[in-house]
N, C-alpha and C. Protein backbone atom coordinates (compact mmCIF):
# COMPACT_ATOMS: atom_id res chain seq x y z
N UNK A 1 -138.45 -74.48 -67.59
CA UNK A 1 -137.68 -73.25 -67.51
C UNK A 1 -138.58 -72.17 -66.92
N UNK A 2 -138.37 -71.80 -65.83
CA UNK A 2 -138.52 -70.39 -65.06
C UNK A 2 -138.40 -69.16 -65.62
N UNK A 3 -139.01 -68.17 -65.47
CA UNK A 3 -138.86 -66.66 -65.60
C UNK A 3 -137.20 -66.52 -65.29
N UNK A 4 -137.53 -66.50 -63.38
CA UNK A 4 -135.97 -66.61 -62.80
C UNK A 4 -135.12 -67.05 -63.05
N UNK A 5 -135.13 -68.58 -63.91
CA UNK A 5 -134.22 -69.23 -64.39
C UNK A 5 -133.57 -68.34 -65.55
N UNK A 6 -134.27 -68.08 -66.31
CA UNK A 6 -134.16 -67.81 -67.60
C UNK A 6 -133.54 -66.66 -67.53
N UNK A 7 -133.78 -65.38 -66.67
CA UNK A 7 -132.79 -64.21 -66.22
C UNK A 7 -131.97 -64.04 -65.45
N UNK A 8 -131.59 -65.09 -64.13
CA UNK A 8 -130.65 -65.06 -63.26
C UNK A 8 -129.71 -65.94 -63.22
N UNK A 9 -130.05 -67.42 -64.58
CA UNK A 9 -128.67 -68.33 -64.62
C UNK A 9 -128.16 -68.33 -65.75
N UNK A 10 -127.01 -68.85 -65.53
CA UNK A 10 -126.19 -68.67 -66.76
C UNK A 10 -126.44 -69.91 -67.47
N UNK A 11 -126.28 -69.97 -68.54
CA UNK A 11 -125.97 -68.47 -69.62
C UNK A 11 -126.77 -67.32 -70.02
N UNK A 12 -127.99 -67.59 -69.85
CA UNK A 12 -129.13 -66.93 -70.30
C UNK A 12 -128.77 -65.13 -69.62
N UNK A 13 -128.28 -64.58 -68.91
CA UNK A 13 -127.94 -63.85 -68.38
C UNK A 13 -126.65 -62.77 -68.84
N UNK A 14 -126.62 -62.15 -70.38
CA UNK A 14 -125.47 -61.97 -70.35
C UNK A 14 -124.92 -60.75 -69.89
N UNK A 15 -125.79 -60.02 -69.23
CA UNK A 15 -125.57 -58.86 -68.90
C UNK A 15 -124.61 -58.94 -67.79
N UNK A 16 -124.67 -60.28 -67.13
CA UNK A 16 -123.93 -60.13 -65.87
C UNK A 16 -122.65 -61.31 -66.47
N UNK A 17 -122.15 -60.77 -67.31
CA UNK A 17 -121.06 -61.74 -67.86
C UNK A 17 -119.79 -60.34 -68.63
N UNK A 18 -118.43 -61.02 -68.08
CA UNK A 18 -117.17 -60.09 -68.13
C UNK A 18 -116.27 -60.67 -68.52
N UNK A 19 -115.61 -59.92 -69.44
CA UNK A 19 -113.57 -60.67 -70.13
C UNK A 19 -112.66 -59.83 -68.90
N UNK A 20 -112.27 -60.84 -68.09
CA UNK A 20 -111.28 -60.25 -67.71
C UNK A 20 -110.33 -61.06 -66.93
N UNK A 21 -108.79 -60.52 -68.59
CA UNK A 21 -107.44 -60.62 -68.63
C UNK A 21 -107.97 -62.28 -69.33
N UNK A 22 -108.82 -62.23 -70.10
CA UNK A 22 -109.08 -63.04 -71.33
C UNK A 22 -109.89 -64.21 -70.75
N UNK A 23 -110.03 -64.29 -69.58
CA UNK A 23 -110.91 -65.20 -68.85
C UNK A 23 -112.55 -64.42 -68.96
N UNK A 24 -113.51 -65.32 -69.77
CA UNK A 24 -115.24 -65.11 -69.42
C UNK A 24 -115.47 -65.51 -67.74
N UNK A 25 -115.79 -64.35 -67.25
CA UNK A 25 -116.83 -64.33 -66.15
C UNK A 25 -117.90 -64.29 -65.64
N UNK A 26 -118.57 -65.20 -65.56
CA UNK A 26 -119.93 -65.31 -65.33
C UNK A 26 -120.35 -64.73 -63.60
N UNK A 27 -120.67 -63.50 -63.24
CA UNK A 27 -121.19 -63.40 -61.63
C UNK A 27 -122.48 -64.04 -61.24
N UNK A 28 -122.60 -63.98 -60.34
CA UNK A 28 -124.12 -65.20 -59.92
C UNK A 28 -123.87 -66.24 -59.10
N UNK A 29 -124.89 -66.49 -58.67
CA UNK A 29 -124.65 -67.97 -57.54
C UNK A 29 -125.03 -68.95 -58.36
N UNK A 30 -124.05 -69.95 -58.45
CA UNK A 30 -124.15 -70.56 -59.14
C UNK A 30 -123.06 -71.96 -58.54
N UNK A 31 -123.64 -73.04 -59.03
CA UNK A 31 -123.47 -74.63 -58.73
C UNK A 31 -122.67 -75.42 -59.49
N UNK A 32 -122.53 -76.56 -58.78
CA UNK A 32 -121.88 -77.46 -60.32
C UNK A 32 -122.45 -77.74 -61.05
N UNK A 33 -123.49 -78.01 -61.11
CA UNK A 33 -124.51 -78.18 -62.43
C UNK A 33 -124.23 -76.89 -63.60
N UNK A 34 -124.34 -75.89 -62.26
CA UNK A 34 -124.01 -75.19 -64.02
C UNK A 34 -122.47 -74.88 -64.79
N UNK A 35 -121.35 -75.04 -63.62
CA UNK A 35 -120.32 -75.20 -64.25
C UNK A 35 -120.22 -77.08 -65.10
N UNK A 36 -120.79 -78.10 -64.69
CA UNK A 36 -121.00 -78.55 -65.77
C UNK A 36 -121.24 -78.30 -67.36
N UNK A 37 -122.58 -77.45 -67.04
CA UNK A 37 -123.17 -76.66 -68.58
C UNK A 37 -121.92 -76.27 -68.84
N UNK A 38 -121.32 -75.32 -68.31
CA UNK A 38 -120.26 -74.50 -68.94
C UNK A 38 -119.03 -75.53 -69.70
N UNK A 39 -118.97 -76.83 -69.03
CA UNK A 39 -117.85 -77.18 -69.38
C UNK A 39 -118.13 -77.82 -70.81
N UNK A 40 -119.59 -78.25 -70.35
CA UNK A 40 -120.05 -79.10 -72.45
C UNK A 40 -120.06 -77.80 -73.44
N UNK A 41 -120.64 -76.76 -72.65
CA UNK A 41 -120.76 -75.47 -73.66
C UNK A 41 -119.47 -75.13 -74.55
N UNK A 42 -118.17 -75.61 -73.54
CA UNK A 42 -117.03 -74.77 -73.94
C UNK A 42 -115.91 -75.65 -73.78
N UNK A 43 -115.61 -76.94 -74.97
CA UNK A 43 -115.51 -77.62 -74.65
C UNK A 43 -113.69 -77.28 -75.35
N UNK A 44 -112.76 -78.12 -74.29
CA UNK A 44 -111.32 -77.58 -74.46
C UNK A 44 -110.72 -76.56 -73.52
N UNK A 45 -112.28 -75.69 -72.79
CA UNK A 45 -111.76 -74.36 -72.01
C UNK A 45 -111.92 -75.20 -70.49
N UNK A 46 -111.04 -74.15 -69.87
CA UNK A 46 -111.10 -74.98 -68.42
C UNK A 46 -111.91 -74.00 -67.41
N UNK A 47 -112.91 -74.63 -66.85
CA UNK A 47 -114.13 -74.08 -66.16
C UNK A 47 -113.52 -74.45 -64.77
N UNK A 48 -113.55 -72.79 -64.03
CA UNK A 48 -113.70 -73.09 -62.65
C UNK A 48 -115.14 -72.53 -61.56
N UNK A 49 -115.71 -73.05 -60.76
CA UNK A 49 -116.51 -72.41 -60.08
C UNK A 49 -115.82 -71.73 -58.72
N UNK A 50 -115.67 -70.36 -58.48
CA UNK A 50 -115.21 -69.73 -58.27
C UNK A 50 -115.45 -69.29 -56.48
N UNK A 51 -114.92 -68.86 -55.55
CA UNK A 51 -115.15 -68.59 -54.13
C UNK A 51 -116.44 -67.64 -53.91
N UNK A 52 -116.49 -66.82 -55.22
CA UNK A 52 -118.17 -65.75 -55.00
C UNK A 52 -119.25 -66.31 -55.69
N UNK A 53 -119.10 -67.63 -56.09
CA UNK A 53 -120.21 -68.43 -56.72
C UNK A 53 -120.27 -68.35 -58.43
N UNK A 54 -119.04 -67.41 -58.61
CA UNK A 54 -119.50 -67.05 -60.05
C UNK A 54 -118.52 -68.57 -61.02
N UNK A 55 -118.48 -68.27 -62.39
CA UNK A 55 -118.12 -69.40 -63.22
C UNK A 55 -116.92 -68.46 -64.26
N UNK A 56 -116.09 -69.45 -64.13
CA UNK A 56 -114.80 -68.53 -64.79
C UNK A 56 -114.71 -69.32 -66.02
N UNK A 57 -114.45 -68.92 -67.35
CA UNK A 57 -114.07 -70.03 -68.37
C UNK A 57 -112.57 -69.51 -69.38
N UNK A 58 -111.35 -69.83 -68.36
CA UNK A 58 -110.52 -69.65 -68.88
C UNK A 58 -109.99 -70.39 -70.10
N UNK A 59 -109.04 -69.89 -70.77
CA UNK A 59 -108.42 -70.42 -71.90
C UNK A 59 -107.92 -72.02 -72.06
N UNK A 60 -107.47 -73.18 -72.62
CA UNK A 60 -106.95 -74.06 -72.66
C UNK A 60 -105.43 -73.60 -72.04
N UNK A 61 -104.89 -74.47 -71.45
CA UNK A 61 -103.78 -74.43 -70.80
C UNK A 61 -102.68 -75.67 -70.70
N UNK A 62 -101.75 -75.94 -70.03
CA UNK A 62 -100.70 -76.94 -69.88
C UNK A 62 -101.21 -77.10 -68.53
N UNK A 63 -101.28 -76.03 -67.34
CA UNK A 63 -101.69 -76.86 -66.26
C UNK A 63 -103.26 -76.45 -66.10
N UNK A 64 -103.45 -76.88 -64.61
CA UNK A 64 -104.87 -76.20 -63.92
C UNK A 64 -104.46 -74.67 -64.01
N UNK A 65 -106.62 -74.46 -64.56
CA UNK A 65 -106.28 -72.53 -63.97
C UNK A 65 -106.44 -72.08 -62.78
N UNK A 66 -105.94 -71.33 -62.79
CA UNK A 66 -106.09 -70.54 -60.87
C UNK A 66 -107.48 -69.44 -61.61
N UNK A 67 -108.18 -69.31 -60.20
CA UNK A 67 -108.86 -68.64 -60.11
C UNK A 67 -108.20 -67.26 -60.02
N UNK A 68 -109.22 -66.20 -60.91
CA UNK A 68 -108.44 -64.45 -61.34
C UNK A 68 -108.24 -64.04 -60.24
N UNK A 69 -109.29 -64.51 -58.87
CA UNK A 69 -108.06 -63.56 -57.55
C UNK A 69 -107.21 -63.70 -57.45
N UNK A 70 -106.43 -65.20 -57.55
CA UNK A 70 -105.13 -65.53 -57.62
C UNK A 70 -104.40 -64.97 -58.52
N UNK A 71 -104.79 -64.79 -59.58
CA UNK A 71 -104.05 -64.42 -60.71
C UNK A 71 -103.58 -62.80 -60.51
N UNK A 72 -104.79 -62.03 -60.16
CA UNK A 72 -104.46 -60.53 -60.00
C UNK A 72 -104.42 -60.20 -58.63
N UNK A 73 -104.61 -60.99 -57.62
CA UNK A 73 -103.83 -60.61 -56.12
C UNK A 73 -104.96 -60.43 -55.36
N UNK A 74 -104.72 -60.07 -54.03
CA UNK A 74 -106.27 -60.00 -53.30
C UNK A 74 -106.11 -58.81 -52.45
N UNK A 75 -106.68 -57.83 -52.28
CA UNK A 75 -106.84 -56.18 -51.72
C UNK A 75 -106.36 -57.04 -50.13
C-alpha cells in the first residue's frame, strides 16, 4: 500500500465520496478492480463504473442501474 494509494483510491478516500438521490458516489479514476472491491464491499448493491471513471453504488433493484446521468439528464 502506497501513500497515493491510500489517499487517492477508493475507499480509503472519503472525502471525495457523495449520496446522490440515494446512490454512493465515489469520484476518481478508477478501474474494475476497484469496482470489483466495491462489489465484495457492498454486497446485494449494484456497482457501476461510471463514464468519468468514478464508482456508483446504487441500491438493490429488479433491473440493471442506469448510471445518475441517465437518471438526472445531461446539460
Amino acid at each position: 500500500m502506497t501513500t497515493e494509494a491510500l489517499l487517492h483510491r477508493w475507499p480509503s478516500a472519503p472525502m471525495r465520496t457523495e449520496l446522490v438521490y440515494g446512490v454512493m458516489l465515489f469520484s476518481g479514476d478508477f478501474d474494475e478492480r476497484d469496482a470489483a472491491i466495491a462489489r465484495r464491499t457492498y454486497p446485494g448493491r449494484q456497482v457501476l463504473l461510471n463514464t468519468d471513471g468514478g464508482i456508483e453504488v446504487h441500491p438493490a433493484g429488479r433491473g440493471p442501474a442506469r448510471p445518475l446521468l441517465d437518471m438526472i439528464g445531461r446539460p
